[in-house]
C-alpha atoms as a PDB file:
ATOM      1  CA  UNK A   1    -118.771 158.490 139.331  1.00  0.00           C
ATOM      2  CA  UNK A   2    -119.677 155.237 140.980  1.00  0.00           C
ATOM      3  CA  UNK A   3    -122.554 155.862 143.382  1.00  0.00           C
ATOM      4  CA  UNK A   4    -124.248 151.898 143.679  1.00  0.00           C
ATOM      5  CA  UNK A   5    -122.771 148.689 142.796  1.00  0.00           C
ATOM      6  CA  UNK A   6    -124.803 145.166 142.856  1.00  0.00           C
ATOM      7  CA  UNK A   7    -122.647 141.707 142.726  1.00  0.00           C
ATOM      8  CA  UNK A   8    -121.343 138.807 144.639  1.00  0.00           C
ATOM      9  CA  UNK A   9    -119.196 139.130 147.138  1.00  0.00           C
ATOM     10  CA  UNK A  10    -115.869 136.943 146.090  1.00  0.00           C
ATOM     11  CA  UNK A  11    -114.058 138.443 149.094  1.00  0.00           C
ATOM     12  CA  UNK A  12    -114.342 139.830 152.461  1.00  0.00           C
ATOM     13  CA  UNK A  13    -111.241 140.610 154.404  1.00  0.00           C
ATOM     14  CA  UNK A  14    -112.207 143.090 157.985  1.00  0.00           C
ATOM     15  CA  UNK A  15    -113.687 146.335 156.153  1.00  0.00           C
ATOM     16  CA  UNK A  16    -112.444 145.971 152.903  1.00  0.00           C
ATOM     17  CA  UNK A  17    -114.865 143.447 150.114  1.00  0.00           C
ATOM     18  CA  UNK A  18    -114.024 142.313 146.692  1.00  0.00           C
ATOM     19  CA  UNK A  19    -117.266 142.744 144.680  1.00  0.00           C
ATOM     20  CA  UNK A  20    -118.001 140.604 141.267  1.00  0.00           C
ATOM     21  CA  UNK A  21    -120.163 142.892 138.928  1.00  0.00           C
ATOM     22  CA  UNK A  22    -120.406 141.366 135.407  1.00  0.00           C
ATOM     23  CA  UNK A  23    -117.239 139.642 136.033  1.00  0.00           C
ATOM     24  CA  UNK A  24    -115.466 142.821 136.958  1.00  0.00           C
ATOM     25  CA  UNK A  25    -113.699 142.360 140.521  1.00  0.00           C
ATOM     26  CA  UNK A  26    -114.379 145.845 142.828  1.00  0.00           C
ATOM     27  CA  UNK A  27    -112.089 146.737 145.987  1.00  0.00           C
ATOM     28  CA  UNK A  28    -114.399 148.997 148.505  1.00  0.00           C
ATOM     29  CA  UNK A  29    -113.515 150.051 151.870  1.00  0.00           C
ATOM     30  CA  UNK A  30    -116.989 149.305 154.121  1.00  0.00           C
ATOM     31  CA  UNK A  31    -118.076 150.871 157.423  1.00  0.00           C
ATOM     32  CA  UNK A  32    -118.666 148.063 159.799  1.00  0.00           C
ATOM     33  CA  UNK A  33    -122.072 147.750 159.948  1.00  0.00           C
ATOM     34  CA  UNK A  34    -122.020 147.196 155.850  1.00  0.00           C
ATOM     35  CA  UNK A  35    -119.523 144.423 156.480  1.00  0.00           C
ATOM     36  CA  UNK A  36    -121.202 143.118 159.091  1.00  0.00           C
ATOM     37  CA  UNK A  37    -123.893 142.331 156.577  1.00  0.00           C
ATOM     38  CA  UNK A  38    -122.226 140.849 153.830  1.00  0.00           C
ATOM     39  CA  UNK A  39    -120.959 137.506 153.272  1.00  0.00           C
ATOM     40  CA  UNK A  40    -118.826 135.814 150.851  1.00  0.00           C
ATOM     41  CA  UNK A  41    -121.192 134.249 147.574  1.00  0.00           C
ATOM     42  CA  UNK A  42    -123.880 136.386 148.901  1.00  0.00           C
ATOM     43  CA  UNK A  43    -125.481 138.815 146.583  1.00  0.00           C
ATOM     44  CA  UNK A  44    -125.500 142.092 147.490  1.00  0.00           C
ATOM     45  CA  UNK A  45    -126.110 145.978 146.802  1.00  0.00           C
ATOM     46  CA  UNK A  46    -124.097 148.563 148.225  1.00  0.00           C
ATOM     47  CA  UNK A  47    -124.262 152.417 147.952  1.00  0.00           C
ATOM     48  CA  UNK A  48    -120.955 153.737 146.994  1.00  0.00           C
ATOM     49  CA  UNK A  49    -119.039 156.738 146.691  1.00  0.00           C
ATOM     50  CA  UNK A  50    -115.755 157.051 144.564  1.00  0.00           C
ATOM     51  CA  UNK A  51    -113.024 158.799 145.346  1.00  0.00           C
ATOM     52  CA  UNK A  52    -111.090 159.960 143.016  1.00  0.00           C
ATOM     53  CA  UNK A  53    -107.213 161.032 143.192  1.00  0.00           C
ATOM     54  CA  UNK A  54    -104.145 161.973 141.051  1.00  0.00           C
ATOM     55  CA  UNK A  55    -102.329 158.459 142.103  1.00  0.00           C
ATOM     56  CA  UNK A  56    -105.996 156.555 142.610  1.00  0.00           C
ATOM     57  CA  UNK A  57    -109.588 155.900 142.655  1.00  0.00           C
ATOM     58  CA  UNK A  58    -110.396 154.409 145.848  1.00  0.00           C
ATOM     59  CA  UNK A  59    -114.244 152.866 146.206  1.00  0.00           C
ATOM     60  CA  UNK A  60    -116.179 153.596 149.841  1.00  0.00           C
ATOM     61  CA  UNK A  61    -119.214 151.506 151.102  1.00  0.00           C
ATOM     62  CA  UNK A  62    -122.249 151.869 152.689  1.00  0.00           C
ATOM     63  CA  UNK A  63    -124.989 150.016 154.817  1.00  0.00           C
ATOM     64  CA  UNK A  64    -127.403 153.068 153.901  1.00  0.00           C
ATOM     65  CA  UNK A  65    -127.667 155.930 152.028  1.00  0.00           C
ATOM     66  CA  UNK A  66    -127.785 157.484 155.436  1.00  0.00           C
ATOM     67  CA  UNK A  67    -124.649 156.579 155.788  1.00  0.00           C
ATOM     68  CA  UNK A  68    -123.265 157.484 153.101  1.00  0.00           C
ATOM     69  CA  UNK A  69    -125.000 161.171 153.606  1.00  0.00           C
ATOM     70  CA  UNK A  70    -123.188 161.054 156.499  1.00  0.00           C
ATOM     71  CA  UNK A  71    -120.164 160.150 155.172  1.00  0.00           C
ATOM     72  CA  UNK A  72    -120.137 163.055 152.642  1.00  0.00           C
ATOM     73  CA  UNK A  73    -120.819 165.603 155.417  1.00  0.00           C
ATOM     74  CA  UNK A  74    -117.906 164.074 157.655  1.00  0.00           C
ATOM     75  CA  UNK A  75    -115.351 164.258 154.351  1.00  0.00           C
ATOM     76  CA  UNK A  76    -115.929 168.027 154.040  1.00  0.00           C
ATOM     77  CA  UNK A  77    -114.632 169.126 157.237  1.00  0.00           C
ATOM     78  CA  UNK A  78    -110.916 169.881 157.172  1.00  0.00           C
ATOM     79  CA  UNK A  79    -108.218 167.540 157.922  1.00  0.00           C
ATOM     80  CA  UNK A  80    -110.669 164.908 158.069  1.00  0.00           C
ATOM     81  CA  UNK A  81    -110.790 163.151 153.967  1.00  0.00           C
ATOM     82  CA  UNK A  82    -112.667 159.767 152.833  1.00  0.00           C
ATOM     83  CA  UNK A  83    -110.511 156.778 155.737  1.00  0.00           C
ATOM     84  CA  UNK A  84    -110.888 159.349 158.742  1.00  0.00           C
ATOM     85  CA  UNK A  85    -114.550 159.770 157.433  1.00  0.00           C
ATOM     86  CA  UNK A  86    -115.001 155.988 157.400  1.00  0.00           C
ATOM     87  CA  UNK A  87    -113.665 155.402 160.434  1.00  0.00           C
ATOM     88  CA  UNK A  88    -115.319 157.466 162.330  1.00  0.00           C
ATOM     89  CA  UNK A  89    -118.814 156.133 161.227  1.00  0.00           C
ATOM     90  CA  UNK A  90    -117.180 152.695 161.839  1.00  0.00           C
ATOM     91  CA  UNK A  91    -116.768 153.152 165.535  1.00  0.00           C
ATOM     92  CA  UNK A  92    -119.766 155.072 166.318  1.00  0.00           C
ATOM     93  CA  UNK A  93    -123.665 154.833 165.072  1.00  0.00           C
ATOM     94  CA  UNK A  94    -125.040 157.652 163.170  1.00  0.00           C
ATOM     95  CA  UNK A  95    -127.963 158.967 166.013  1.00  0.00           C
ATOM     96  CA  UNK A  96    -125.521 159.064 168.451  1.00  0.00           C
ATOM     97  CA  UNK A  97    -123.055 161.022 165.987  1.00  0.00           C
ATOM     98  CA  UNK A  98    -125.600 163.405 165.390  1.00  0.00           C
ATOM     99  CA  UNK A  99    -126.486 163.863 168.958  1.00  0.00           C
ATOM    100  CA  UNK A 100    -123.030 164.774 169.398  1.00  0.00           C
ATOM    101  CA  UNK A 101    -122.748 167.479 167.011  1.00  0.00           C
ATOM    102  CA  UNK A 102    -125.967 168.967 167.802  1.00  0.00           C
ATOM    103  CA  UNK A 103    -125.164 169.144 171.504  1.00  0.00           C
ATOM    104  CA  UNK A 104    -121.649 170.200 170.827  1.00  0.00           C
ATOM    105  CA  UNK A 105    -120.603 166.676 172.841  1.00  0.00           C
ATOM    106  CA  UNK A 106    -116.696 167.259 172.016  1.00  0.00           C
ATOM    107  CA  UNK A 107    -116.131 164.190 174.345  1.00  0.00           C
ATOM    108  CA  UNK A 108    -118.006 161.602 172.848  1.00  0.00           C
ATOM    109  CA  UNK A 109    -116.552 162.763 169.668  1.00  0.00           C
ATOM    110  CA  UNK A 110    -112.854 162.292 170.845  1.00  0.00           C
ATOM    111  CA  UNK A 111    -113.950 158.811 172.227  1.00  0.00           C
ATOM    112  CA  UNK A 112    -113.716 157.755 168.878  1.00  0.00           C
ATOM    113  CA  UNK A 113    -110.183 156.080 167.605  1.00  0.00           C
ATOM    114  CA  UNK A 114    -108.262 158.902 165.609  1.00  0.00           C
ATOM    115  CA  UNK A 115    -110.528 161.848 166.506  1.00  0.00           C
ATOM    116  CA  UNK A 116    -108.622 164.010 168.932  1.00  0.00           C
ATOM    117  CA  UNK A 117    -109.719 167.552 170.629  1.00  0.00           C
ATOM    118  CA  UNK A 118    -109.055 169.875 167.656  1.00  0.00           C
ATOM    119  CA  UNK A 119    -111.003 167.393 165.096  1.00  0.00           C
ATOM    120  CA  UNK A 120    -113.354 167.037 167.401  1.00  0.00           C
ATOM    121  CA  UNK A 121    -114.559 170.736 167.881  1.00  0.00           C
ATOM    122  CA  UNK A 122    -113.948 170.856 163.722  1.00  0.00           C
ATOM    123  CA  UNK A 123    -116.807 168.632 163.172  1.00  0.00           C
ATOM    124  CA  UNK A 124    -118.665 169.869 165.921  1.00  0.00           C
ATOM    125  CA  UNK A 125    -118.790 173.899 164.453  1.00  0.00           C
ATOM    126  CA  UNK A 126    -118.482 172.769 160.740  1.00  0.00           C
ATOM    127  CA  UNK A 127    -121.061 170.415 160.775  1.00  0.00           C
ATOM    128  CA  UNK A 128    -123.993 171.653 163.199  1.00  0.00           C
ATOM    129  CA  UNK A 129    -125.388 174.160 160.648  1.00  0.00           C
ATOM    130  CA  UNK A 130    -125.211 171.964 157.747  1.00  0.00           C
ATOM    131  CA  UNK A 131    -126.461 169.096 159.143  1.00  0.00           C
ATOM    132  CA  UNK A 132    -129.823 171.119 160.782  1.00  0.00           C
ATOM    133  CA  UNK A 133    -130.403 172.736 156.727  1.00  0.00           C
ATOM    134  CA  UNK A 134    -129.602 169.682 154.981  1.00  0.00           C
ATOM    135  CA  UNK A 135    -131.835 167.635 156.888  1.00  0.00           C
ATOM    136  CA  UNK A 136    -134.574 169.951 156.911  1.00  0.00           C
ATOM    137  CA  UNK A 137    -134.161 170.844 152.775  1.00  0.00           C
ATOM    138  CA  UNK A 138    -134.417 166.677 152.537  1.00  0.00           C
ATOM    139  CA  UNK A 139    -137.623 166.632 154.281  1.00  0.00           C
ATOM    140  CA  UNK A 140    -139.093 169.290 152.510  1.00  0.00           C
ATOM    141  CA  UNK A 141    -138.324 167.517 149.116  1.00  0.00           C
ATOM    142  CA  UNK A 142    -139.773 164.181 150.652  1.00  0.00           C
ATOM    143  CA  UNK A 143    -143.074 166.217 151.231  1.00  0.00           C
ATOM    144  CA  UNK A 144    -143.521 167.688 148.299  1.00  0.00           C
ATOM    145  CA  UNK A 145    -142.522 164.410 146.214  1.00  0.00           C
ATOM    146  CA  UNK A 146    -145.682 162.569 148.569  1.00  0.00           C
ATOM    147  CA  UNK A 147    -147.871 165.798 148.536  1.00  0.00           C
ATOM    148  CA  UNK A 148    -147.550 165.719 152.708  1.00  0.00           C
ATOM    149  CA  UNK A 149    -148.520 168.696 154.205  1.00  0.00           C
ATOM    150  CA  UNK A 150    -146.346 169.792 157.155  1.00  0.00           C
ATOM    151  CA  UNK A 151    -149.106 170.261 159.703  1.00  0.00           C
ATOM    152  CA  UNK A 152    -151.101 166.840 158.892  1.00  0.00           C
ATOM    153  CA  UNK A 153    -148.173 164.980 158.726  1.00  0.00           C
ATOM    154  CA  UNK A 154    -147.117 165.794 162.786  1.00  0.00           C
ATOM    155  CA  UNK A 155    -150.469 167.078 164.075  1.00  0.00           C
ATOM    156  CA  UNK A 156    -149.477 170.377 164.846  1.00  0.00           C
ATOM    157  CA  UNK A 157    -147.999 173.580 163.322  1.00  0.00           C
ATOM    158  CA  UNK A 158    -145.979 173.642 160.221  1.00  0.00           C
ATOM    159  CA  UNK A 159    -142.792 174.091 161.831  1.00  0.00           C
ATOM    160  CA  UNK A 160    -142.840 171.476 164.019  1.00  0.00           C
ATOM    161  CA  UNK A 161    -144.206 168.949 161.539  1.00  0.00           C
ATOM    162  CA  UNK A 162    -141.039 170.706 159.656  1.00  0.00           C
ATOM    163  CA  UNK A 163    -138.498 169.818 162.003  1.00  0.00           C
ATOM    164  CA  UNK A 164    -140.481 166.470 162.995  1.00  0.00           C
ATOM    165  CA  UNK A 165    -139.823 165.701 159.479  1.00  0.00           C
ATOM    166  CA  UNK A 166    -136.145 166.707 159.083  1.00  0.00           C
ATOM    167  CA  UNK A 167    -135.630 164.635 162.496  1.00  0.00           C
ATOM    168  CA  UNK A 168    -136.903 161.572 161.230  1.00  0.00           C
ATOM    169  CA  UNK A 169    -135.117 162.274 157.865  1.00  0.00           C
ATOM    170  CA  UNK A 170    -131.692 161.943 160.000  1.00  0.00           C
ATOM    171  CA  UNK A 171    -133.316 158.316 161.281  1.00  0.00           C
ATOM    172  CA  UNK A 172    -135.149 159.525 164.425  1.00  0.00           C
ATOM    173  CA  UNK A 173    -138.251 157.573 164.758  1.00  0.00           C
ATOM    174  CA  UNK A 174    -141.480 159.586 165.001  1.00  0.00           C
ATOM    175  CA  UNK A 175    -142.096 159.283 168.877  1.00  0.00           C
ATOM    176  CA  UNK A 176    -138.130 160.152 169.622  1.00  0.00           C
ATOM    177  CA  UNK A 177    -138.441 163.234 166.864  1.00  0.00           C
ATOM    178  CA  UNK A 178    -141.349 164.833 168.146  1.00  0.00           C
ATOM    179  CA  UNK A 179    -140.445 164.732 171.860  1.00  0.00           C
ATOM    180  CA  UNK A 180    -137.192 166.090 171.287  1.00  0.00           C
ATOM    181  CA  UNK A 181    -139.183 168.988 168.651  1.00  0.00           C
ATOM    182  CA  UNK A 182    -141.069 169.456 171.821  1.00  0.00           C
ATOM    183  CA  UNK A 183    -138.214 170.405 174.392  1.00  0.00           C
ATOM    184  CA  UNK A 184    -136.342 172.196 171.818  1.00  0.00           C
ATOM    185  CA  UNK A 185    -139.021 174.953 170.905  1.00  0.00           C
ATOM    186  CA  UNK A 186    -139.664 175.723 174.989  1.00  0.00           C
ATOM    187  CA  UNK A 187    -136.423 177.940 174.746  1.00  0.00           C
ATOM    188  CA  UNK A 188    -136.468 178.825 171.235  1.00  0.00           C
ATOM    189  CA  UNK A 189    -137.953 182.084 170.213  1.00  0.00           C
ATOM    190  CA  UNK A 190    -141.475 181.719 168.191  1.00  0.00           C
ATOM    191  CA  UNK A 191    -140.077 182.798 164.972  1.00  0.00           C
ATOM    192  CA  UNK A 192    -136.798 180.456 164.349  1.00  0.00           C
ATOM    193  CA  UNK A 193    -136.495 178.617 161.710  1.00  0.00           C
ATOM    194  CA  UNK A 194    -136.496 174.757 160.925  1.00  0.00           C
ATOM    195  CA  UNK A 195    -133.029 174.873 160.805  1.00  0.00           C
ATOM    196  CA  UNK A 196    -132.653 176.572 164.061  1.00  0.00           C
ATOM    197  CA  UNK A 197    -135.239 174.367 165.858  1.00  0.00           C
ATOM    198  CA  UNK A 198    -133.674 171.032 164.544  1.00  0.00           C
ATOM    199  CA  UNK A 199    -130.205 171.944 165.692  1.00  0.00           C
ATOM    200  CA  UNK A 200    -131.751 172.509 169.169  1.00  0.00           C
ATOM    201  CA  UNK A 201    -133.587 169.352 169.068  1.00  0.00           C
ATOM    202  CA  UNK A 202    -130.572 167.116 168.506  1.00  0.00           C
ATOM    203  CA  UNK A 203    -129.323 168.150 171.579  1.00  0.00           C
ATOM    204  CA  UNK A 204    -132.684 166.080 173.311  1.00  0.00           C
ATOM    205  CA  UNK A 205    -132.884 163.542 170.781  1.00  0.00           C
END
């Protein structure tokens, strides 16, 4: 599984790049803002993911490995696979993505070219959970890789230096993290969870 390739780019045609890797010529599909970045004879490094079918193996790019996080999340709700994926994180920035499933924002989702109503509420109730847990397991393994401790780390109680730290995990900055932290655990019972309380602070973040 290709996860990261490093080369020249030989050719750059809208999304899709030709990458030269030890002489080896690589087709992957890019979001925009990864394309946006590269230029042809420029040297570059890319986070990848591969996906691999019966008929194919078809390569996917990323500016980030936010992105490609993202990306991964996106692909696992159904109907949506790897190009609906892409586009979707092509045509709308990752914060305000995940503003829009945590609030439940159906409209801003359907804004987006090829996501109608139905697709829409699919990513919205398949991906609010998982995106709340996943960010908060990630910033729990950050911690403990830096020896962190929740509280010193935001200033306050563990869980909100928790969800502080899953926040800015998802690419909130600190400020934007803890005030939305702040909002979310006024109407959130005193023992939720992480989980919980990041789900409720994407809605103010």
């Amino acid at each position: 599984m290709i996860s990261r390739l490093s080369g020249e780019v030989v050719e750059l045609d809208g999304d899709s790049v030709i990458l030269d890797v030890a002489g080896v010529g690589y087709e992957v599909a890019c979001t925009s803002l990864a394309a946006s970045r590269l230029s042809v004879g420029s040297r570059v490094s890319l986070n990848v993911y591969t996906d691999v079918r019966e008929d194919s193996i078809r390569l996917f790019g990323f500016d980030s490995s936010a992105e490609r996080q993202m990306f991964l999340l996106l692909n696992r709700v159904s109907g949506m696979g790897p190009r609906s994926s892409l586009d979707v994180l092509s045509n709308v920035a990752i914060r305000d993505l995940l503003r829009a499933i945590g609030s439940g924002d159906v409209g801003t989702l359907m804004s987006i070219k090829g996501v109608g109503k139905k697709k829409a509420e699919r990513i919205v109730v398949e991906l609010k959970d998982l995106v709340a847990t996943m960010a908060g397991e990630r910033s729990t393994a950050l911690r403990s890789m830096v020896s962190i401790e929740p509280a010193a780390a935001s200033g306050s109680g563990s869980l909100k230096g928790d969800a502080v730290s899953a926040l800015e995990v998802l690419g909130f900055s600190r400020k934007d993290a803890e005030s939305a932290v702040v909002q979310a655990m006024q109407g959130l019972a005193p023992a939720s969870d992480v989980s919980s309380v990041v789900r409720e602070a994407l809605r103010y973040a």
